[in-house]
N, C-alpha and C. Protein backbone atom coordinates (compact mmCIF):
# COMPACT_ATOMS: atom_id res chain seq x y z
N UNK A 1 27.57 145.62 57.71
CA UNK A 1 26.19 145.42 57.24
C UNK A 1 25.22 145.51 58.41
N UNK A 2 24.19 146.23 58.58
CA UNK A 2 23.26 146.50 59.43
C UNK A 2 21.95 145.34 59.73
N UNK A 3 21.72 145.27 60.38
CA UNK A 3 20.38 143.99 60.73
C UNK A 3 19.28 143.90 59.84
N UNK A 4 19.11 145.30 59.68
CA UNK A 4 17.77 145.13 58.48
C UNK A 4 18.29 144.60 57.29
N UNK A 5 19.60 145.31 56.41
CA UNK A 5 19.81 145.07 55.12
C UNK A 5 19.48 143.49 55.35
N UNK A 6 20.13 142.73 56.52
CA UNK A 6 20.64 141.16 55.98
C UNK A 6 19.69 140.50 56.18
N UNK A 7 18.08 141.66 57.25
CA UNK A 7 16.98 140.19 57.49
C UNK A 7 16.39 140.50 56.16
N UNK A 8 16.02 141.97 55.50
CA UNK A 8 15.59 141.73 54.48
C UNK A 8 16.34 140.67 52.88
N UNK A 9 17.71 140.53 53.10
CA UNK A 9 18.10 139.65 52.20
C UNK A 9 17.96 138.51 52.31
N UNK A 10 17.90 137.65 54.15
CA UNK A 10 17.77 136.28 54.35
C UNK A 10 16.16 136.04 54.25
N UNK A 11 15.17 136.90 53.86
CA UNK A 11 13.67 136.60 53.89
C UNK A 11 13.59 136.39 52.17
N UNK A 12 14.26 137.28 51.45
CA UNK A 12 13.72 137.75 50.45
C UNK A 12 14.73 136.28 49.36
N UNK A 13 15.78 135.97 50.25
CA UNK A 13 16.50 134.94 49.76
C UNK A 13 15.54 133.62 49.75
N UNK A 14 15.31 133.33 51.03
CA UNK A 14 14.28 132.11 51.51
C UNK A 14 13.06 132.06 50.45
N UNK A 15 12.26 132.96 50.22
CA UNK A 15 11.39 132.87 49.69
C UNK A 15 12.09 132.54 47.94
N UNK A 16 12.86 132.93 47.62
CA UNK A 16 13.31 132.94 45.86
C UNK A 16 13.89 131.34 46.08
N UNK A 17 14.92 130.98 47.06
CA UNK A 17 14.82 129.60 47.20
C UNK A 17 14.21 128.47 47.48
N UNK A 18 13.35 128.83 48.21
CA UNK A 18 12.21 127.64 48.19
C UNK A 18 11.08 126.94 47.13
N UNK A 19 11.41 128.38 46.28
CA UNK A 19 10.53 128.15 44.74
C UNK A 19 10.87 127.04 44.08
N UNK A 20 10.12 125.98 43.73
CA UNK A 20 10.47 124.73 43.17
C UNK A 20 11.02 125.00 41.47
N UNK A 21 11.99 124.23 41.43
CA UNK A 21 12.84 124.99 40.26
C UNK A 21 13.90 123.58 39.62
N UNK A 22 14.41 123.74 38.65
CA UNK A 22 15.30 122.70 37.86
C UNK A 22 15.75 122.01 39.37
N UNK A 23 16.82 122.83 40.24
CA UNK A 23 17.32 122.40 40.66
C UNK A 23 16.97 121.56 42.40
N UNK A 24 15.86 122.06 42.56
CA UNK A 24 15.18 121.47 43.98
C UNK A 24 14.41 120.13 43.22
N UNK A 25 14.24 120.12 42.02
CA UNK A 25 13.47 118.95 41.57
C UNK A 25 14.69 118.26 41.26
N UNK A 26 15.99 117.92 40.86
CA UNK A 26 16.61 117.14 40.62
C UNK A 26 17.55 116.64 41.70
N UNK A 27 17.46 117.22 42.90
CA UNK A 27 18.02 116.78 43.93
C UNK A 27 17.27 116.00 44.21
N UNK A 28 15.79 116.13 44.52
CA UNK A 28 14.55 115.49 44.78
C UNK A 28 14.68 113.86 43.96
N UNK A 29 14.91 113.87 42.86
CA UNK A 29 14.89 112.76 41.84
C UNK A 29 15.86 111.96 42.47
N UNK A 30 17.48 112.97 42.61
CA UNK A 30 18.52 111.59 43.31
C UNK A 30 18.71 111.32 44.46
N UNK A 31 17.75 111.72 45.26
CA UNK A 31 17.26 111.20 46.81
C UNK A 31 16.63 109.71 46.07
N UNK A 32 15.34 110.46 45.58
CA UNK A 32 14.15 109.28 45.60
C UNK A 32 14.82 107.86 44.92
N UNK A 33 15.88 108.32 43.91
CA UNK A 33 16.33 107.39 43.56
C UNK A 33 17.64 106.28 44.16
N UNK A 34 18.45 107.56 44.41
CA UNK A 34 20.06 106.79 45.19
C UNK A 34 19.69 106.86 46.75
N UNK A 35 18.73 107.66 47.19
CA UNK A 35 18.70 107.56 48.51
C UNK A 35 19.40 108.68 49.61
N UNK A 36 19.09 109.89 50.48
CA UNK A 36 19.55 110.82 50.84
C UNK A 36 21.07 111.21 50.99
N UNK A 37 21.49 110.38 51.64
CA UNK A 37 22.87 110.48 51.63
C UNK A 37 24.01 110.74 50.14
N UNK A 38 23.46 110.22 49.52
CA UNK A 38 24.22 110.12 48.06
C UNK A 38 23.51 111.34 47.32
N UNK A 39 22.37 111.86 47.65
CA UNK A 39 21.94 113.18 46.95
C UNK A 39 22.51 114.13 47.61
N UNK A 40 23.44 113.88 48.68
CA UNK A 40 24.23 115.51 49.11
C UNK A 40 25.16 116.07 47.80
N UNK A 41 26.02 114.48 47.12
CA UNK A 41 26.82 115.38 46.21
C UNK A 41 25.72 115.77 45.22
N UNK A 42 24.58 115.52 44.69
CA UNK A 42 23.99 116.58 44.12
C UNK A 42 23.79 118.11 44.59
N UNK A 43 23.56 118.06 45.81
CA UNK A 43 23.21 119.11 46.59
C UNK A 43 24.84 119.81 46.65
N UNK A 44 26.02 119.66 46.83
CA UNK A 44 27.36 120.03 46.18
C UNK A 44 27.01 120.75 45.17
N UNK A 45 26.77 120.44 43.75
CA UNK A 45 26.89 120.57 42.61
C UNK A 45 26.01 121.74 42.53
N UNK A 46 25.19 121.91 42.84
CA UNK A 46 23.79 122.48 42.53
C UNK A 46 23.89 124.06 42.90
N UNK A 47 24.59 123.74 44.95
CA UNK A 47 25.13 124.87 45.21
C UNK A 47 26.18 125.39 44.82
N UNK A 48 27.06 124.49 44.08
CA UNK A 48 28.54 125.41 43.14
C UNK A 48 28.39 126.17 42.17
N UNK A 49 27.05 125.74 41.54
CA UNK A 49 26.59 126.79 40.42
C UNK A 49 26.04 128.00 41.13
N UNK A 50 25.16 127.93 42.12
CA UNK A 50 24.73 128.97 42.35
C UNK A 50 25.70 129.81 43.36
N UNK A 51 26.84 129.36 43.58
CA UNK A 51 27.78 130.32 44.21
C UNK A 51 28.75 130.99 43.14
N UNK A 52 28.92 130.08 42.11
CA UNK A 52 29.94 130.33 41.06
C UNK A 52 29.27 131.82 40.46
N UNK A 53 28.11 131.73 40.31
CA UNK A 53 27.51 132.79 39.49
C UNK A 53 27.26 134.34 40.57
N UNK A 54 26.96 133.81 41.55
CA UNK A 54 26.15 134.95 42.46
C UNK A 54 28.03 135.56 42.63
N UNK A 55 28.84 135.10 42.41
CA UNK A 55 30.17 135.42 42.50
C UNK A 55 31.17 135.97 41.37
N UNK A 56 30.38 135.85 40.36
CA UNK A 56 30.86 136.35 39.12
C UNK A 56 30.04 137.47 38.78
N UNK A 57 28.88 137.63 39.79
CA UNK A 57 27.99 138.68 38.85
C UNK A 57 28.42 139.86 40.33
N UNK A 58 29.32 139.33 41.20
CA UNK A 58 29.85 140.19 42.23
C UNK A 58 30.97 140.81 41.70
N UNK A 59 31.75 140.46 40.95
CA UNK A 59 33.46 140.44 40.27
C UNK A 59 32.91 141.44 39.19
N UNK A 60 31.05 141.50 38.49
CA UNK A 60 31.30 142.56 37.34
C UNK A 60 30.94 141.36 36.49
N UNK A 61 30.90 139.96 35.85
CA UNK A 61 31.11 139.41 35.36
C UNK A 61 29.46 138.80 34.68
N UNK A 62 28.45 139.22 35.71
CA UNK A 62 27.06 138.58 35.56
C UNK A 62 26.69 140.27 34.55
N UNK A 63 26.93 141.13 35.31
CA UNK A 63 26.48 142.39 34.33
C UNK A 63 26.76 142.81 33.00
N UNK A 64 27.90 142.16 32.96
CA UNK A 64 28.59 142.24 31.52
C UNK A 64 28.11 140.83 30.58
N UNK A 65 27.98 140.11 30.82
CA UNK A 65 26.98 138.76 29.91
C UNK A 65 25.15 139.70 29.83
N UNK A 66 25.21 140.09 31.06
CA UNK A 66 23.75 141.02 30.44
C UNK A 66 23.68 141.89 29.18
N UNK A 67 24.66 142.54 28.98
CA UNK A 67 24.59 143.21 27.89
C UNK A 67 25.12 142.74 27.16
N UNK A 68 25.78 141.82 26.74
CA UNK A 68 26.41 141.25 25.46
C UNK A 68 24.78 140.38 25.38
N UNK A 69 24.14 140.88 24.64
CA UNK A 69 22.74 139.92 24.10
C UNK A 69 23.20 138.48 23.11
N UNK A 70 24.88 139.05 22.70
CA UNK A 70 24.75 137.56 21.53
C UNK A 70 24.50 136.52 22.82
N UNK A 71 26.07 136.46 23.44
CA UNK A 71 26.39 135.86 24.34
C UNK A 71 25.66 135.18 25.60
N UNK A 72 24.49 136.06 25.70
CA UNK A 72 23.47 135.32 26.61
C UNK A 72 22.36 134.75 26.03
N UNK A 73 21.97 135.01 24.67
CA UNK A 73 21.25 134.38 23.91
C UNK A 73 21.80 132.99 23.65
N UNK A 74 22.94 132.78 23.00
CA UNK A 74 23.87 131.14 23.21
C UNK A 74 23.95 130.48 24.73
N UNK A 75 23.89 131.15 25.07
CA UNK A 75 23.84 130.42 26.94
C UNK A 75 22.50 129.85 27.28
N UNK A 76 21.28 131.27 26.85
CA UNK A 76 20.35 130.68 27.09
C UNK A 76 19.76 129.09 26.22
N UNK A 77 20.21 129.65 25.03
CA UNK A 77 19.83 128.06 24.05
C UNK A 77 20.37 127.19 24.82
N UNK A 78 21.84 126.88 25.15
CA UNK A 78 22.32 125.94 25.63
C UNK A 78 21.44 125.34 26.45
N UNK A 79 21.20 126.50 27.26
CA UNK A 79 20.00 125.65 28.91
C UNK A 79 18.69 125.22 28.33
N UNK A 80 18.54 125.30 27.66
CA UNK A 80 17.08 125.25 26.80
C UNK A 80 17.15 123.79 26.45
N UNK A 81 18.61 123.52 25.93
CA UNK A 81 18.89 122.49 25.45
C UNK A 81 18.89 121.34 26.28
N UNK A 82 19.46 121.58 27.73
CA UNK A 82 20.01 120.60 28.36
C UNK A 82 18.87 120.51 29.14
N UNK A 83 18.16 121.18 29.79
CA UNK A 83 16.64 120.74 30.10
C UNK A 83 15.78 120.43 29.55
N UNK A 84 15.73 120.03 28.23
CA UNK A 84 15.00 119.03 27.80
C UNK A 84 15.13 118.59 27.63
N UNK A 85 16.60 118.00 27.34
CA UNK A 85 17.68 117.04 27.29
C UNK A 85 17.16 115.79 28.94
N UNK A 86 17.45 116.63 29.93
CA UNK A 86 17.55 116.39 30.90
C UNK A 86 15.49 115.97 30.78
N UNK A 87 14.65 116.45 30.67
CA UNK A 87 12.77 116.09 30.26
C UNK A 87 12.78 114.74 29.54
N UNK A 88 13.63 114.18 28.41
CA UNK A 88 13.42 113.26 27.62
C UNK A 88 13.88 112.08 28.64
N UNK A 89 15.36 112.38 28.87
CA UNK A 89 15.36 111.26 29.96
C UNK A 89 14.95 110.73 30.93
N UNK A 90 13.93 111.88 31.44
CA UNK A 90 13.67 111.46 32.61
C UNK A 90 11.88 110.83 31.79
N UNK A 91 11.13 110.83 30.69
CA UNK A 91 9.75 110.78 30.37
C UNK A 91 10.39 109.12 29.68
N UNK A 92 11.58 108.89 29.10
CA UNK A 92 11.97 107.42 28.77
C UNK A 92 12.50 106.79 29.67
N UNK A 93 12.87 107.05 30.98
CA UNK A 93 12.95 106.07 31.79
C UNK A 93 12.22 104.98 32.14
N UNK A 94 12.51 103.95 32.62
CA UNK A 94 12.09 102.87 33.12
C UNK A 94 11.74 103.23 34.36
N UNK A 95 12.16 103.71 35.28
CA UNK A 95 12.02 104.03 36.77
C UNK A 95 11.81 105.33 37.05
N UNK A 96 12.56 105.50 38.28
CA UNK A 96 12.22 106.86 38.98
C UNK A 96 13.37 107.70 38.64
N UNK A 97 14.13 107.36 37.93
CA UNK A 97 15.38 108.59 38.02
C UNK A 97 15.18 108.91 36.85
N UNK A 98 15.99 110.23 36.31
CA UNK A 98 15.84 111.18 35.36
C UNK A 98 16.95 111.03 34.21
N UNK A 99 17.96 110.28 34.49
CA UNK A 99 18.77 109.23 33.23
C UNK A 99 18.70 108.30 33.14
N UNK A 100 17.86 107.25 33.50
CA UNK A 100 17.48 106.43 32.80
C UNK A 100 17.81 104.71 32.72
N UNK A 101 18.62 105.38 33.92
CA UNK A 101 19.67 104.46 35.06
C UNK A 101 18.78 103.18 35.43
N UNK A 102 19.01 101.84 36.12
CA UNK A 102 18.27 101.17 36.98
C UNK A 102 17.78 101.50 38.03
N UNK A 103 16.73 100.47 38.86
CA UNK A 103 15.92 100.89 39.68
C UNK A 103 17.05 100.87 40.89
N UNK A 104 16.58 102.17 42.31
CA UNK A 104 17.76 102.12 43.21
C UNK A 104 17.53 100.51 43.92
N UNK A 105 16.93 99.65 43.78
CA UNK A 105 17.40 98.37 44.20
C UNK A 105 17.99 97.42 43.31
N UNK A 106 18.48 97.93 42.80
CA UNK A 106 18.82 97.17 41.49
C UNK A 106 20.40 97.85 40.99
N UNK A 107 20.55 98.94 41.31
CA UNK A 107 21.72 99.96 41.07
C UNK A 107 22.60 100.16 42.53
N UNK A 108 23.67 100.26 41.93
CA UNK A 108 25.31 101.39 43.09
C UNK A 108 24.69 102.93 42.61
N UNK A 109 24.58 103.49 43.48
CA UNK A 109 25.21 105.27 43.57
C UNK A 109 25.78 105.27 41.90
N UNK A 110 25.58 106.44 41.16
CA UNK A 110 26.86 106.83 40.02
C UNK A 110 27.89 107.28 40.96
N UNK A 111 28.74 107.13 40.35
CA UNK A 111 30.29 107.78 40.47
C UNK A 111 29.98 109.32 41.50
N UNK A 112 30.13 109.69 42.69
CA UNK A 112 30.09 110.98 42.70
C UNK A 112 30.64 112.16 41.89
N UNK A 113 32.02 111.62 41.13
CA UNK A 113 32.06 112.77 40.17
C UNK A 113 30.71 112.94 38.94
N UNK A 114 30.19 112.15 38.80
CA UNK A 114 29.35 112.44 37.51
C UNK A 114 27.74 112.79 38.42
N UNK A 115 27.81 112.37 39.17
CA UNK A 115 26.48 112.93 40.23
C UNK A 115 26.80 114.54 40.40
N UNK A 116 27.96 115.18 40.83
CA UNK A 116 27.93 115.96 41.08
C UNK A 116 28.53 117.29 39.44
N UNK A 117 28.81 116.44 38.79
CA UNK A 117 29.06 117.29 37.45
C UNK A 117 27.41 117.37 36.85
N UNK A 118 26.37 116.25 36.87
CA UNK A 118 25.23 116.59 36.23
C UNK A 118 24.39 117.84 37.17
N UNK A 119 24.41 117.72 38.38
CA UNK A 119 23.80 118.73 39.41
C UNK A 119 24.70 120.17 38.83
N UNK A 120 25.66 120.14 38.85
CA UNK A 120 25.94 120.99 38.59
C UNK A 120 25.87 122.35 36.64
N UNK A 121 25.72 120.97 35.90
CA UNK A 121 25.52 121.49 34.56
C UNK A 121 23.50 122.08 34.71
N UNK A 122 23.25 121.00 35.91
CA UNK A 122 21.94 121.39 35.95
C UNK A 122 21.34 122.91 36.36
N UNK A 123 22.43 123.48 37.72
CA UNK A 123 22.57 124.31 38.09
C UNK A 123 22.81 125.77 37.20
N UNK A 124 23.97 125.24 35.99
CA UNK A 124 24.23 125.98 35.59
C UNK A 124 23.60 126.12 33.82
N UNK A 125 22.46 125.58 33.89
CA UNK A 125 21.50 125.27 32.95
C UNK A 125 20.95 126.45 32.54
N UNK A 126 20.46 126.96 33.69
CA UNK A 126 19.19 128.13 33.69
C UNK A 126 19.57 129.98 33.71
N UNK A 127 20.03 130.19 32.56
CA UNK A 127 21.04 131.74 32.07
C UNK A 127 19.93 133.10 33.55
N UNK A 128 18.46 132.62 33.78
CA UNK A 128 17.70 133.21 34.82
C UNK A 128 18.89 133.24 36.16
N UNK A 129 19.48 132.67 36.41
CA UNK A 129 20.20 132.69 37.78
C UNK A 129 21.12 133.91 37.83
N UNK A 130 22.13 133.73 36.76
CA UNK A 130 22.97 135.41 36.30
C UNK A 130 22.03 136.48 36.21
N UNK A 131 21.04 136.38 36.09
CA UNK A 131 19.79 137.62 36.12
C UNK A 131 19.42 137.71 37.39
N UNK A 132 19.20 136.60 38.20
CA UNK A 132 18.94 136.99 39.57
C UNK A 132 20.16 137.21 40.22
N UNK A 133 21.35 136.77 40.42
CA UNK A 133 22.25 137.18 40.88
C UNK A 133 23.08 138.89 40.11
N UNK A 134 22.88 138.97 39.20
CA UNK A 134 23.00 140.39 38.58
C UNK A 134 22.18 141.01 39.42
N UNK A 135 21.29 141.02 39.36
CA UNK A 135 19.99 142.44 39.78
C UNK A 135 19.76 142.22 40.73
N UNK A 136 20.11 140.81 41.97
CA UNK A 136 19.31 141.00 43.19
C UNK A 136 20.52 141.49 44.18
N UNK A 137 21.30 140.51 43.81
CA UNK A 137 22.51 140.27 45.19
C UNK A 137 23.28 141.43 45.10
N UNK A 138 23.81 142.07 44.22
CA UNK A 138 24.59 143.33 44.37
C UNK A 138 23.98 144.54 45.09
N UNK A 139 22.39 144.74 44.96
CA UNK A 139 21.56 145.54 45.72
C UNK A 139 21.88 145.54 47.12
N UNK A 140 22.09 144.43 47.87
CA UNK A 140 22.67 144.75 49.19
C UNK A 140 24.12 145.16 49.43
N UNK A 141 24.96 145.25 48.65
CA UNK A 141 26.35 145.37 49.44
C UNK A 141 26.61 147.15 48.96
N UNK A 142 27.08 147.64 49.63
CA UNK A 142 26.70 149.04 49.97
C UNK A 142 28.30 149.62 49.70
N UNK A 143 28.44 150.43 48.37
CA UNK A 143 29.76 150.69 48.03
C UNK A 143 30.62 151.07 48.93
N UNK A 144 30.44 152.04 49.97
CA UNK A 144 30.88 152.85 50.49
C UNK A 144 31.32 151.95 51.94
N UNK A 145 31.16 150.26 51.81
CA UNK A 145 31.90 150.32 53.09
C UNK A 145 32.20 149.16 52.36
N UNK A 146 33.34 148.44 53.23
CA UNK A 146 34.25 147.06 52.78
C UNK A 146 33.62 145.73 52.16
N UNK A 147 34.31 145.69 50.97
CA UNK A 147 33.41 144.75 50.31
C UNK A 147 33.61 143.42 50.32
N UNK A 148 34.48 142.92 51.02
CA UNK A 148 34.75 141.71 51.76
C UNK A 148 33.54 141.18 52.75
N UNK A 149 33.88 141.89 53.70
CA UNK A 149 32.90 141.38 54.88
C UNK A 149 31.13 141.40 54.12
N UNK A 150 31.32 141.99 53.45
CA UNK A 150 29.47 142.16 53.48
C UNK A 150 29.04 140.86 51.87
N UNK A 151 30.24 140.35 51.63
CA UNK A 151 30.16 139.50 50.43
C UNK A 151 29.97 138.21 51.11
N UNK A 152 31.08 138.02 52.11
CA UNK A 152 30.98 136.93 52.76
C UNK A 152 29.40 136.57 53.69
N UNK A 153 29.28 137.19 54.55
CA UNK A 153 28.28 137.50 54.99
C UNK A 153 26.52 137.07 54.02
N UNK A 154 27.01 138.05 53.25
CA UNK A 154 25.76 137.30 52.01
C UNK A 154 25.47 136.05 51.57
N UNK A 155 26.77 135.57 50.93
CA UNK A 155 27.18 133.84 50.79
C UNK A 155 26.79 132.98 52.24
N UNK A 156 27.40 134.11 52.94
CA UNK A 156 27.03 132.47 54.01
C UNK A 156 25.83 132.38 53.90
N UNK A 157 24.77 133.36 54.13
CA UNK A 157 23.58 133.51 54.49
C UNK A 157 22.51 132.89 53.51
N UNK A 158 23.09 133.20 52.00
CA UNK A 158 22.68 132.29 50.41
C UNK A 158 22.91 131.07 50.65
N UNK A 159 24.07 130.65 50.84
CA UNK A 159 24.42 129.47 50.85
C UNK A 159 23.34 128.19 52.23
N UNK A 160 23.36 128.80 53.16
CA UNK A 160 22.86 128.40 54.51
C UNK A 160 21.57 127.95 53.88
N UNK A 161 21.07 129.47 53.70
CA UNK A 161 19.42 129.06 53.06
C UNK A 161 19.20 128.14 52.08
N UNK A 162 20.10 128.36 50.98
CA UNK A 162 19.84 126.99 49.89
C UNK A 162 19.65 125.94 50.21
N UNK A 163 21.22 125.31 51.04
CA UNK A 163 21.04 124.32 51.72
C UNK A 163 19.97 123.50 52.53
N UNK A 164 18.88 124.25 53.51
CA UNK A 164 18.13 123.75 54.14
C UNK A 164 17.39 123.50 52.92
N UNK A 165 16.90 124.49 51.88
CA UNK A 165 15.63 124.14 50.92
C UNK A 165 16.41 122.45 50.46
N UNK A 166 17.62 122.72 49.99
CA UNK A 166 17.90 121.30 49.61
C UNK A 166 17.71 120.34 50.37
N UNK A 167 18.02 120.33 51.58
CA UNK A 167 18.14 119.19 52.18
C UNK A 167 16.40 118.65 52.67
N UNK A 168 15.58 119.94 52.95
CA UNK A 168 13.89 119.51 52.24
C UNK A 168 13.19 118.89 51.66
N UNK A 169 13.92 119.42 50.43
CA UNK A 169 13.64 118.43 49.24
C UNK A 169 14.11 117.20 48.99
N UNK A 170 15.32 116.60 49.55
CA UNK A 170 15.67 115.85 49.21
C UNK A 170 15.04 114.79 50.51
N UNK A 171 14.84 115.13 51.44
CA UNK A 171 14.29 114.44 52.34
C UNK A 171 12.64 114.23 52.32
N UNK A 172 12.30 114.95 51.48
CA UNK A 172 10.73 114.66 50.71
C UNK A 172 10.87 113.85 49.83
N UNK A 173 12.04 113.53 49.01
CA UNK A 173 12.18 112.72 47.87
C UNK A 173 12.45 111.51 48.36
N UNK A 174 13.37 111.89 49.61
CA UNK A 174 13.07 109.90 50.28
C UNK A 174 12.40 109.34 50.83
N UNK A 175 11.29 110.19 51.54
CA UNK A 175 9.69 109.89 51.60
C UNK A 175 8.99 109.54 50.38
N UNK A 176 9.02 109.65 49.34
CA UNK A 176 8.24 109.44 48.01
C UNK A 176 8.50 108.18 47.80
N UNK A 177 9.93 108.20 47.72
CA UNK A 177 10.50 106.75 47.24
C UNK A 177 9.95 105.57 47.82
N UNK A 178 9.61 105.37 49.28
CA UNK A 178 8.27 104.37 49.58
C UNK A 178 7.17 104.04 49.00
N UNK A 179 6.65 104.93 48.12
CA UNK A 179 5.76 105.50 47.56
C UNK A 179 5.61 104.67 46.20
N UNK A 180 6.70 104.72 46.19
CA UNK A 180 7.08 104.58 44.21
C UNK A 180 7.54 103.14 44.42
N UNK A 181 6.93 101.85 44.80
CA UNK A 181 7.21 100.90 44.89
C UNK A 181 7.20 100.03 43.69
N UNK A 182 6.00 100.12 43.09
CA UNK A 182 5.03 99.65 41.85
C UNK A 182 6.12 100.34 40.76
N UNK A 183 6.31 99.64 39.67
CA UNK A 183 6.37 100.33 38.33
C UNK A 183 5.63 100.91 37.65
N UNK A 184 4.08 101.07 37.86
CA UNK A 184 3.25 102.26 37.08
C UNK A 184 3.83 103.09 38.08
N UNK A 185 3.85 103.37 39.49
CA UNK A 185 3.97 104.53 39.82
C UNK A 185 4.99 105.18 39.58
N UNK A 186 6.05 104.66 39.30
CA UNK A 186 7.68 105.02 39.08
C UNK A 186 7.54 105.31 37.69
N UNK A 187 6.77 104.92 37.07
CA UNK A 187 6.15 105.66 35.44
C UNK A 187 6.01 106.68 35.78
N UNK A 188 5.25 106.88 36.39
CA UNK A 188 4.40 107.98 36.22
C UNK A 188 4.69 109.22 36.95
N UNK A 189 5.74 109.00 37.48
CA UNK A 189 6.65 109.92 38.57
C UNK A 189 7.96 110.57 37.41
N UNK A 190 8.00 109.88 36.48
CA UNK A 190 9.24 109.78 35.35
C UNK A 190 8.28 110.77 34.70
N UNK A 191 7.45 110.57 34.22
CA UNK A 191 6.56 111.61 33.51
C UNK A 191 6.26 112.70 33.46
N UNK A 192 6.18 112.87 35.33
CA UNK A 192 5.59 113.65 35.68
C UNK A 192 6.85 114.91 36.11
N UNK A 193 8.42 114.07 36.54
CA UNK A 193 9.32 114.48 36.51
C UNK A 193 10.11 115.27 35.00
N UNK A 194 9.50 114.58 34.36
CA UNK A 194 10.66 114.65 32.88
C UNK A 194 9.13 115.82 32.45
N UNK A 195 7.77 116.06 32.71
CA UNK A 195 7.23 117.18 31.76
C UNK A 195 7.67 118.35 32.38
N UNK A 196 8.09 118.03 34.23
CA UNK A 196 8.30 119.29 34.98
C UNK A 196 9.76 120.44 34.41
N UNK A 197 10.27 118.80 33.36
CA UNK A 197 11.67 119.65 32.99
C UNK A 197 11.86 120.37 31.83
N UNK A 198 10.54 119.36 31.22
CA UNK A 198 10.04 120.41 29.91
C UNK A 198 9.62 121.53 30.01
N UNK A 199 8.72 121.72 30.74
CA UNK A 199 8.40 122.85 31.13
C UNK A 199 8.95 124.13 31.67
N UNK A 200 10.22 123.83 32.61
CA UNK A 200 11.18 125.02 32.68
C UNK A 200 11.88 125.16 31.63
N UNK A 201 12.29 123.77 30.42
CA UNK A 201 13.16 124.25 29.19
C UNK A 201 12.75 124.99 28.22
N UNK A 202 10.94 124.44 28.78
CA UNK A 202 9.72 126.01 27.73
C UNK A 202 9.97 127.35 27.69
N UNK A 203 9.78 127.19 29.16
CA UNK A 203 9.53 128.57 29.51
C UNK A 203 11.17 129.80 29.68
N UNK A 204 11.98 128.55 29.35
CA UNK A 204 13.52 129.37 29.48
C UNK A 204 13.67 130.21 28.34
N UNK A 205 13.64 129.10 27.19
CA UNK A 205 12.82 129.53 25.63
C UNK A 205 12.53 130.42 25.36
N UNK A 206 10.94 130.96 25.85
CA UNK A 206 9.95 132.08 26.40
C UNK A 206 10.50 133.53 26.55
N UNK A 207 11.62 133.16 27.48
CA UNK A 207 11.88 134.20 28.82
C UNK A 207 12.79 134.92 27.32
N UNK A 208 12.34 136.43 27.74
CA UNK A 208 13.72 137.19 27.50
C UNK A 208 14.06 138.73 28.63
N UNK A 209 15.41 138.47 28.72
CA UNK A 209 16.05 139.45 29.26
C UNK A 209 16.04 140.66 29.66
């Protein structure tokens, strides 16, 4: 792989990741709530979806759900479903987190398995990601030379970048959490959290293919 292909993929990556999205806002939530350290296994979860997919739509597997329209139409409902699923809980909370859980002085960490299974259903919420990993990421790897090295290479470079946006966000979310001392404000952060989730489950709705 040549210098340009990979600065134009690590710019063009950075910028699509930094876009505030399901999943930079719900890492954000289990910072502010459990506190940075315990939002890495969100940050786990979050990135397993988005490797699972950018890796299936490498295998042939993201292009072929493109054209089966039933099949991505049921996927998309699903995500439709679970982000607003995921909006209600977080607009009936009591506090700052997005299920509905106790306040983090008042609460343990969840279980990391279920921290990192919700990040991850969260991840794999939004049927848009197989569309961006269909149509973006295969554009760089170049048939005609080994498709190993230039896969890996990509991942690391996806993966690397995600990561910092995550760890951003989640370190903005434990700045907030000072913030959110008061219970109106932890209202109103729930509100403001749970319409942000409505709003991508709108617009998922919206979106077609």
């Amino acid at each position: 792989m040549d210098v340009t292909t990979w600065w134009i993929f690590a710019c063009a990556t950075a910028l699509i990741a930094a876009t505030p999205g399901p999943n930079m806002l719900h890492i954000m939530t289990r910072s502010v709530r459990f506190g940075f350290r315990a939002s890495t296994v969100a940050m786990a979860g979050c990135l397993s979806a988005v490797l699972l997919c950018v890796t299936a739509s490498s295998l042939g597997l993201g292009a072929l759900l493109m054209t089966s329209r039933g099949l991505f139409e049921v996927l998309r409902y699903i995500g439709v479903a679970y982000l607003l699923w995921l909006a209600w809980k977080s607009w009936t909370a009591e506090d700052a987190a997005v299920d509905g859980a106790p306040t983090v002085a008042a609460t343990r960490p969840l279980p990391p398995l279920v921290m990192y299974r919700t990040a991850l259903f969260t991840g794999l919420s939004n049927p848009k990601l197989i569309v961006f990993a269909a149509a973006f990421f295969p554009q760089f790897i170049h048939a005609d030379r080994p498709w190993g090295p230039q896969f890996a290479i990509l991942v690391a470079t996806f993966a690397t970048i995600e990561v910092c946006c995550y760890l951003a966000y989640a370190a903005g979310g434990r700045r907030l959490a000072a913030y959110l001392s008061s219970v109106s404000r932890r209202r109103l952060f729930n509100r403001l959290t749970g319409g942000l989730f409505g709003l991508f489950g709108i617009g998922l709705f919206a979106y077609r293919a």
